[in-house]
C-alpha atoms as a PDB file:
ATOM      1  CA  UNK A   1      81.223 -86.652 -42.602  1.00  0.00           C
ATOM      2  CA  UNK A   2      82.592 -87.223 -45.882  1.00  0.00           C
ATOM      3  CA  UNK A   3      80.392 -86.610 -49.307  1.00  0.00           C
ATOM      4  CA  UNK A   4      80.780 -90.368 -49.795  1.00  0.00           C
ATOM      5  CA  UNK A   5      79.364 -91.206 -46.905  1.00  0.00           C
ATOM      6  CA  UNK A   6      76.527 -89.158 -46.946  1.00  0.00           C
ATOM      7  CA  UNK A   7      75.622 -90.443 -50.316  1.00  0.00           C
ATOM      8  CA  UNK A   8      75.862 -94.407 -49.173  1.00  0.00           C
ATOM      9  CA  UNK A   9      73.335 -93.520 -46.400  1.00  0.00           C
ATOM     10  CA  UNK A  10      70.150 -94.437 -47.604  1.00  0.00           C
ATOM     11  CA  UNK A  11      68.432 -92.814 -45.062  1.00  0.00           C
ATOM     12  CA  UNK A  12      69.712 -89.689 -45.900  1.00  0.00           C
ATOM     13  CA  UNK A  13      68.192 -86.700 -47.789  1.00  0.00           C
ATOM     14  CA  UNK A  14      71.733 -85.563 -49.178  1.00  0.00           C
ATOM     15  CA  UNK A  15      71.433 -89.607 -50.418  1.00  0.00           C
ATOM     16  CA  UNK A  16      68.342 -89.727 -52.002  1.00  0.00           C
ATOM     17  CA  UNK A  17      68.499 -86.528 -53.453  1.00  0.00           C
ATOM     18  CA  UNK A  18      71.967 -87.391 -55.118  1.00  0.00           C
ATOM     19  CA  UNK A  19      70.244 -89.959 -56.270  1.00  0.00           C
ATOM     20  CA  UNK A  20      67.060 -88.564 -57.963  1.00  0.00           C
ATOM     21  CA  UNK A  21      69.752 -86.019 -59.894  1.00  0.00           C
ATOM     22  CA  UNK A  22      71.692 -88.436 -61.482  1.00  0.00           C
ATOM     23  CA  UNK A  23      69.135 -91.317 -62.511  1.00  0.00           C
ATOM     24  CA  UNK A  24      65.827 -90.066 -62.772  1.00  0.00           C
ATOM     25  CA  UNK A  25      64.228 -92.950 -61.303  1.00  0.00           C
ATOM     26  CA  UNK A  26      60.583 -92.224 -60.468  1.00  0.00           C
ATOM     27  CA  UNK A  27      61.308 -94.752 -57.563  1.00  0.00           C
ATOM     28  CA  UNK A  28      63.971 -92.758 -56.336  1.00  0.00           C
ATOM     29  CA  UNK A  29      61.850 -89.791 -56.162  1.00  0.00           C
ATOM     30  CA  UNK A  30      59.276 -91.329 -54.554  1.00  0.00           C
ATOM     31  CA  UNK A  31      61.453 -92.524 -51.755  1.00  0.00           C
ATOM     32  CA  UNK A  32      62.848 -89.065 -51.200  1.00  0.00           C
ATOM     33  CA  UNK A  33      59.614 -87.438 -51.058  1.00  0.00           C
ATOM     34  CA  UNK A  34      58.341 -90.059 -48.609  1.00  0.00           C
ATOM     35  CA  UNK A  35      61.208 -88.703 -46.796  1.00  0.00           C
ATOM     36  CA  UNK A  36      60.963 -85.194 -46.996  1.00  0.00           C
ATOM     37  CA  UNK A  37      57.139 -84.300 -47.430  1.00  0.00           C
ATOM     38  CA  UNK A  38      56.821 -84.198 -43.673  1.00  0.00           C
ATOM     39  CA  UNK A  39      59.286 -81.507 -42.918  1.00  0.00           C
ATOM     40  CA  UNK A  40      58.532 -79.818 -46.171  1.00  0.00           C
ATOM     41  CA  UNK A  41      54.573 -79.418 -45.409  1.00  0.00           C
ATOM     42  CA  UNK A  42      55.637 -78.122 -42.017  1.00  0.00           C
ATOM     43  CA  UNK A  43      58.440 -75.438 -43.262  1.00  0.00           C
ATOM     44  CA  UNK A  44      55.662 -74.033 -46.098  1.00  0.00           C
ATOM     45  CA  UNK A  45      52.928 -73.916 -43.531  1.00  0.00           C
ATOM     46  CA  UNK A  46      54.546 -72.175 -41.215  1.00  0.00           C
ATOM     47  CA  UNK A  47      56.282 -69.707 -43.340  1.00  0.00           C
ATOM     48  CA  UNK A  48      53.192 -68.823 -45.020  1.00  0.00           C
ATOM     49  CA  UNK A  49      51.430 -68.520 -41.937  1.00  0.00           C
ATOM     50  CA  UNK A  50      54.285 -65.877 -41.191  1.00  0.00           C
ATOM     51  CA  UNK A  51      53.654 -63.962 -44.535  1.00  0.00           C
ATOM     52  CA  UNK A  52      50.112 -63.907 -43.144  1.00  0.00           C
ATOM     53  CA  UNK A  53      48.722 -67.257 -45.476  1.00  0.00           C
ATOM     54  CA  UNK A  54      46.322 -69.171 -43.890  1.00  0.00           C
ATOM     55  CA  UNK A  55      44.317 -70.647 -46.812  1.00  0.00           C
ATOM     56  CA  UNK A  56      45.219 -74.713 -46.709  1.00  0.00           C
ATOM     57  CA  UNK A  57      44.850 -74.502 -50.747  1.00  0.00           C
ATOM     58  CA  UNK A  58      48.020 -71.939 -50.914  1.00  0.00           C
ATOM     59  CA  UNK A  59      50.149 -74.786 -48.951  1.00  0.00           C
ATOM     60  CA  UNK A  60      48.721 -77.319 -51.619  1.00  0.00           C
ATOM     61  CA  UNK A  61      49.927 -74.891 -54.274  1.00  0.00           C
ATOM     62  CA  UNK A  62      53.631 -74.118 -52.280  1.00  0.00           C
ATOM     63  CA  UNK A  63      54.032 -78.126 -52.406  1.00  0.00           C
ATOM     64  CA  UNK A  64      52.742 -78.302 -56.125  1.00  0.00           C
ATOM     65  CA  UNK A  65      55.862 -76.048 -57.186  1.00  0.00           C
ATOM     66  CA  UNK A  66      58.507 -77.341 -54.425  1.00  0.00           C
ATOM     67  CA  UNK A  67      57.455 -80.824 -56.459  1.00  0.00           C
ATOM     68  CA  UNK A  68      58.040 -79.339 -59.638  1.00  0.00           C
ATOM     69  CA  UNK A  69      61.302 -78.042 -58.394  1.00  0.00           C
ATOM     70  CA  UNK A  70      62.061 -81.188 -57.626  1.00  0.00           C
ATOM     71  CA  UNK A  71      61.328 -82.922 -60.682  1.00  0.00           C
ATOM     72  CA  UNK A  72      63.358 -80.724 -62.642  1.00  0.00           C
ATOM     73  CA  UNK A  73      66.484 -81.717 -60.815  1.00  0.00           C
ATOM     74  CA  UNK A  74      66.637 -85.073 -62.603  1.00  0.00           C
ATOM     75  CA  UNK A  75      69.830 -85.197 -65.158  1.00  0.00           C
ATOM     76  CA  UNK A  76      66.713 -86.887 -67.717  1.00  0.00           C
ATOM     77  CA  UNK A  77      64.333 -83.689 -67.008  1.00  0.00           C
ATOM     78  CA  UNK A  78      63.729 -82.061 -70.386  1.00  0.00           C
ATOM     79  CA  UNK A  79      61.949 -79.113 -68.654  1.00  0.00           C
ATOM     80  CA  UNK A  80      62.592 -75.960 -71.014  1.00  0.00           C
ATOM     81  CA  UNK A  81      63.527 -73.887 -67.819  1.00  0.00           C
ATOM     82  CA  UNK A  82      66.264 -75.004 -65.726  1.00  0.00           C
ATOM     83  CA  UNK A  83      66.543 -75.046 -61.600  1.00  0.00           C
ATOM     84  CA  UNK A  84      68.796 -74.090 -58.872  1.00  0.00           C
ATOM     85  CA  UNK A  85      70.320 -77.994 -58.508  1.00  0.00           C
ATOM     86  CA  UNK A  86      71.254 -79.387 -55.175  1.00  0.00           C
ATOM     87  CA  UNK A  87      75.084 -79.481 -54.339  1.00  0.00           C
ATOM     88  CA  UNK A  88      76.245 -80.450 -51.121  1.00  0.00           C
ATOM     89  CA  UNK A  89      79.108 -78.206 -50.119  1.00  0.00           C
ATOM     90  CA  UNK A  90      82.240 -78.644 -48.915  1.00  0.00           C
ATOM     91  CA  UNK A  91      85.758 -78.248 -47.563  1.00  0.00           C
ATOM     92  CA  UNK A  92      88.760 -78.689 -48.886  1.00  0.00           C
ATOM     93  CA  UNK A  93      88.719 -82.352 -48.024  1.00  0.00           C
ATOM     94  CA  UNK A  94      85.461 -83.470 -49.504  1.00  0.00           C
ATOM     95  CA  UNK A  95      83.982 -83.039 -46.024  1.00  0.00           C
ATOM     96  CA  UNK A  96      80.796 -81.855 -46.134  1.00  0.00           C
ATOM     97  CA  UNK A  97      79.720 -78.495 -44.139  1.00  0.00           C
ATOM     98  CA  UNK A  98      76.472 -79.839 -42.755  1.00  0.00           C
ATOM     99  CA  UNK A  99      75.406 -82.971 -41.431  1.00  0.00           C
ATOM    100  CA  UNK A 100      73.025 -83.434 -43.823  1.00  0.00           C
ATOM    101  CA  UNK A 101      72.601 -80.787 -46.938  1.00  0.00           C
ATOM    102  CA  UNK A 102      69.823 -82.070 -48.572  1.00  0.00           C
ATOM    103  CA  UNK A 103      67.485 -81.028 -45.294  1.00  0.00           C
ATOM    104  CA  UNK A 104      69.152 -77.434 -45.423  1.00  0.00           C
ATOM    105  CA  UNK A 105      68.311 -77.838 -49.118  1.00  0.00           C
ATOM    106  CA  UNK A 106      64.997 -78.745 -48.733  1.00  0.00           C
ATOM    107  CA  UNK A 107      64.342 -76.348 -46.353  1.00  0.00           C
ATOM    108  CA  UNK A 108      65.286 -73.433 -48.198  1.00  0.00           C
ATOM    109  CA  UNK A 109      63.328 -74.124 -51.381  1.00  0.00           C
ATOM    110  CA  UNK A 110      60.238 -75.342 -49.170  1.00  0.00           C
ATOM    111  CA  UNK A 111      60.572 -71.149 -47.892  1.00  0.00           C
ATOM    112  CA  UNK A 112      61.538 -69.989 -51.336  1.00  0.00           C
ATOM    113  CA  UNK A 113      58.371 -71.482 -53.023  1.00  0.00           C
ATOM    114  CA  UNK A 114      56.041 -70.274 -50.148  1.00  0.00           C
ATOM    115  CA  UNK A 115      57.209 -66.721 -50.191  1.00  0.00           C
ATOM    116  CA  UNK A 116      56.534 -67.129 -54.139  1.00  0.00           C
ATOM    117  CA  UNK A 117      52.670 -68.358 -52.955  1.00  0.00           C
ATOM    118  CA  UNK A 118      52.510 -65.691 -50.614  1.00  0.00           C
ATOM    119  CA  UNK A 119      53.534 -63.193 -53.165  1.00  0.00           C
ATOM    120  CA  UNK A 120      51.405 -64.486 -55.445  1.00  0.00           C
ATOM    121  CA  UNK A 121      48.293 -64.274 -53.495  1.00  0.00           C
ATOM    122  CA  UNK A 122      48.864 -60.455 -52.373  1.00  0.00           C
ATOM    123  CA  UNK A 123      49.012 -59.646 -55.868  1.00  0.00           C
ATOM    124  CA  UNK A 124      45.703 -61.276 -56.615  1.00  0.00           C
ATOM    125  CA  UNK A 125      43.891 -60.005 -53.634  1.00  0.00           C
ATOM    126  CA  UNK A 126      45.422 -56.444 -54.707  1.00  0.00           C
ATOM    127  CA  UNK A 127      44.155 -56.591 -58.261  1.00  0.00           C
ATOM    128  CA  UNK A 128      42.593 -59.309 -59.707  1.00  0.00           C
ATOM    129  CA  UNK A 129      39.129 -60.341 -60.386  1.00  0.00           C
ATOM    130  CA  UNK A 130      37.885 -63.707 -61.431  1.00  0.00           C
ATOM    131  CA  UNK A 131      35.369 -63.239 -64.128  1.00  0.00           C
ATOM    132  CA  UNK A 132      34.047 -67.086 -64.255  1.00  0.00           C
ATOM    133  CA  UNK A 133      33.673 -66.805 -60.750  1.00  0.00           C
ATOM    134  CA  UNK A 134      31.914 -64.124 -60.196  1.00  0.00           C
ATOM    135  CA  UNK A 135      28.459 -64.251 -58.589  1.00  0.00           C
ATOM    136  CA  UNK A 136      24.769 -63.965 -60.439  1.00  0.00           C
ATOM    137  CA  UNK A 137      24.273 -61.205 -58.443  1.00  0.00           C
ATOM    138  CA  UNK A 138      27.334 -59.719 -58.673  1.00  0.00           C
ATOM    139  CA  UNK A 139      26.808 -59.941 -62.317  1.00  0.00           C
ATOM    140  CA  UNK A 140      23.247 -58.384 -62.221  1.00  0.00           C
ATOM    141  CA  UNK A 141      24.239 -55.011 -60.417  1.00  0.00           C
ATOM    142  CA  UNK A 142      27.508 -54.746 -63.032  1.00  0.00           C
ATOM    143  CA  UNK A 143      25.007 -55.189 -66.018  1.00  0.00           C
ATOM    144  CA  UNK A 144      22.307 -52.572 -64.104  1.00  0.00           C
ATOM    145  CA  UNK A 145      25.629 -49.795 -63.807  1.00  0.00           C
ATOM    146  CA  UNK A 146      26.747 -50.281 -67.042  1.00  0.00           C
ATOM    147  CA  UNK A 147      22.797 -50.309 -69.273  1.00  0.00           C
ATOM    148  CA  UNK A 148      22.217 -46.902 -66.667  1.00  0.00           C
ATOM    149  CA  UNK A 149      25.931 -45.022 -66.408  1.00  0.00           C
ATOM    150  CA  UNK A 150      27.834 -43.437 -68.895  1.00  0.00           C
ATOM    151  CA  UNK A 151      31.132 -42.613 -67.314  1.00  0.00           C
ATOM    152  CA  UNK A 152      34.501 -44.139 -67.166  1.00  0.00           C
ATOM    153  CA  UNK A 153      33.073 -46.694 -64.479  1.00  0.00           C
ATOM    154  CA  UNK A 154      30.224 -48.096 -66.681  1.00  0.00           C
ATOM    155  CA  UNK A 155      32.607 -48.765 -69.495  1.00  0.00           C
ATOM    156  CA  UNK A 156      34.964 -50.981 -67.356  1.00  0.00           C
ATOM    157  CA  UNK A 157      31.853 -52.961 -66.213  1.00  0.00           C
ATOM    158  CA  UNK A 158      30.822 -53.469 -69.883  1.00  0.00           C
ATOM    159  CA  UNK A 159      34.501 -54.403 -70.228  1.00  0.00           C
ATOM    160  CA  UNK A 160      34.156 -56.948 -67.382  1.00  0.00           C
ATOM    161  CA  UNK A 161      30.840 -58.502 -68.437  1.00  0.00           C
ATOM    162  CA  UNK A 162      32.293 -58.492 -72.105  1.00  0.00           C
ATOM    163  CA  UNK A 163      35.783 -60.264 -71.144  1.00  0.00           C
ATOM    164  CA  UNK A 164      33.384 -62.735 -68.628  1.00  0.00           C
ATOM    165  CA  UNK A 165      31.269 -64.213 -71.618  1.00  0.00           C
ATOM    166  CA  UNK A 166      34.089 -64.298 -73.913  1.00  0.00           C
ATOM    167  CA  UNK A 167      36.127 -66.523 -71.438  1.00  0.00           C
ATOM    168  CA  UNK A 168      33.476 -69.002 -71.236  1.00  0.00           C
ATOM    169  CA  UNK A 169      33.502 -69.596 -75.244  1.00  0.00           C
ATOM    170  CA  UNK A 170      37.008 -70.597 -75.179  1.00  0.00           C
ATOM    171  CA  UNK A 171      38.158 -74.385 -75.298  1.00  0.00           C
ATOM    172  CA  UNK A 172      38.410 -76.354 -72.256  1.00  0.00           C
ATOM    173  CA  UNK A 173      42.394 -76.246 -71.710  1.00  0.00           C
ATOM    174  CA  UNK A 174      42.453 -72.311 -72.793  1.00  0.00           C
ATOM    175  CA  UNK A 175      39.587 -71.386 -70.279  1.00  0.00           C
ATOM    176  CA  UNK A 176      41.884 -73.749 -67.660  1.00  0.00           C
ATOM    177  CA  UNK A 177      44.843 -71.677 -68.108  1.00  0.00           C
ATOM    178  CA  UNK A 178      43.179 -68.134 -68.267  1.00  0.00           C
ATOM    179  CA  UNK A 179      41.214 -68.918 -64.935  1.00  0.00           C
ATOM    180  CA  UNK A 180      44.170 -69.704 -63.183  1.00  0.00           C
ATOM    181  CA  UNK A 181      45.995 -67.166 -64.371  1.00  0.00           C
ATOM    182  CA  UNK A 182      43.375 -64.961 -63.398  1.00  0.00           C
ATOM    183  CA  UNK A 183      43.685 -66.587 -59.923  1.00  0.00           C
ATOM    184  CA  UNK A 184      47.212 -65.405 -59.880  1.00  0.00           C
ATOM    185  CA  UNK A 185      48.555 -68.855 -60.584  1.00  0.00           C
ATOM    186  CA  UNK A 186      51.884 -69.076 -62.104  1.00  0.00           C
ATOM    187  CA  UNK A 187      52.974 -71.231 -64.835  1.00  0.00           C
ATOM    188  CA  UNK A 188      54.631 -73.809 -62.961  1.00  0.00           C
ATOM    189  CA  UNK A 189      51.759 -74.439 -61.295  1.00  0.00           C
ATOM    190  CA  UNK A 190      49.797 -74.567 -64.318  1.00  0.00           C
ATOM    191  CA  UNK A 191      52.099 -77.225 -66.152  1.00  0.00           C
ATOM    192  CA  UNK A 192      51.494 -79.388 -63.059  1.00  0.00           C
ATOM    193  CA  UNK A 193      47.049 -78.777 -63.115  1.00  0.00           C
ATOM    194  CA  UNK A 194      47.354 -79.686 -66.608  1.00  0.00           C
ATOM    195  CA  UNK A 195      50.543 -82.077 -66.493  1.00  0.00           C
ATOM    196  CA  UNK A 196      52.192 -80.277 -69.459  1.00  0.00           C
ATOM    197  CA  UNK A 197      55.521 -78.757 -69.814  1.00  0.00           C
ATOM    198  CA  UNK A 198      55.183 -74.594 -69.210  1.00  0.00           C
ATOM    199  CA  UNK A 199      56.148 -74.042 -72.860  1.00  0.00           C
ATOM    200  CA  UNK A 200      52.528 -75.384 -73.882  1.00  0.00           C
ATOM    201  CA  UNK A 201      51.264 -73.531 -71.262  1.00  0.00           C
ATOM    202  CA  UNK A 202      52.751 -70.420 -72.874  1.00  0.00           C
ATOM    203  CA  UNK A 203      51.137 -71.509 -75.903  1.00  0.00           C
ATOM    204  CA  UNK A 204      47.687 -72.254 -74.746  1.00  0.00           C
ATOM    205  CA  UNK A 205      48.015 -68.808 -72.750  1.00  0.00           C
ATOM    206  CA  UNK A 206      48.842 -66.936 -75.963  1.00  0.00           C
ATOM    207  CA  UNK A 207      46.434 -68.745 -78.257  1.00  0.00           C
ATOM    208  CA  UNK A 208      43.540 -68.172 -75.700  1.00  0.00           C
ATOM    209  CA  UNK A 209      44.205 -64.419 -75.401  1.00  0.00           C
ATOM    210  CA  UNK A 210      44.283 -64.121 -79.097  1.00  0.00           C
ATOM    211  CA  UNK A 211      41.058 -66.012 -78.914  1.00  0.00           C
ATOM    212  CA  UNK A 212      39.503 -63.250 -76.493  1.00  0.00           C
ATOM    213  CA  UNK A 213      41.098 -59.923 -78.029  1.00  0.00           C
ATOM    214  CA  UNK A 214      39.231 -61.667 -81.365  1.00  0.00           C
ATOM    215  CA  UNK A 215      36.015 -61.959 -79.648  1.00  0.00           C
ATOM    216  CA  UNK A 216      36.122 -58.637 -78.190  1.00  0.00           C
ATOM    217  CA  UNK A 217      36.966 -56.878 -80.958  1.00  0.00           C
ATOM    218  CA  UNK A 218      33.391 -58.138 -83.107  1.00  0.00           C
END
């Protein structure tokens, strides 16, 4: 099939896709997602069911950044990081190589973003701790080991129960980003929570660690 025809399917994913890259037309994004969330939810739950992912939140997350993906494709994105675009490919006489790219496109950035998740989330279970969510009584034993011990140990849990209070004293949007950071969240993900571009999420990132490294140092 010819690139031409392809793109005068509307049906198509190659179409829609075309599409969504060259106008920017929420409708036309719209339409292709009604297409392609389906076969996209089904590719990112089964590959991170592969990586060993079984949380249903980390496939909410895997279709939060296959969305922003998405939305960065548009020729009127003014995203400060650019994307891997779609383009169809083919032979030397226009033909095109698949039936229908777009699905092969989708389909590789629906694994892409899910190995990302899953990647993500073995970091996080390997070293991070969420100070605003950890327990009362969690809290109470740290507190006990670190009034009673005075090794190494007892200086990280004062560390800990120093960096927890100082967290909750930052702004609303700050504490946002540091918790999901802390959650192993990446930025893109964080632009979409907050629905801002990921250079103010650098921004609020860096202005809320200056906050803490202030607070801890009184």
């Amino acid at each position: 099939m010819t690139h031409s025809a392809i793109h005068d399917d509307p049906t198509s994913i190659t179409s829609n896709l075309l599409d969504w890259q060259a106008t920017g037309e929420e409708a036309c994004l719209e339409r292709l997602w009604g297409i392609v969330s389906p076969i996209a939810h089904r590719m990112i739950t089964a590959t991170l069911h592969r990586l060993g992912i079984h949380d249903p939140s980390a496939v909410n997350e895997t279709i939060s950044l296959l969305l922003d993906h998405l939305r960065r494709l548009s020729a009127s994105s003014t995203s400060d990081r650019p994307v891997a675009r779609f383009i169809p490919r083919t032979d030397a006489r226009g033909n095109t190589l698949l039936a229908d790219p777009g699905l092969a496109f989708i389909v590789w950035l629906s694994r892409e973003r899910a190995a990302d998740v899953a990647r993500a989330w073995r970091r996080r279970n390997r070293h991070a701790t969420v100070f605003s969510l950890l327990d009362p009584q969690t809290m109470k034993h740290m507190r006990a080991h670190a009034a009673t011990s005075d090794d190494a140990s007892s200086l990280q849990a004062d560390l800990c129960l120093r960096l927890h209070e100082a967290i909750t004293h930052l702004p609303p949007r700050e504490r946002l980003v540091i918790e999901l950071l802390l959650e192993g969240k990446n930025q893109a993900v964080i632009s979409h929570v907050l629905d801002v571009c990921e250079g103010t999420v650098s921004r609020l990132r860096m202005r809320a660690i200056a906050m803490l490294r202030d607070r801890l140092a009184e």
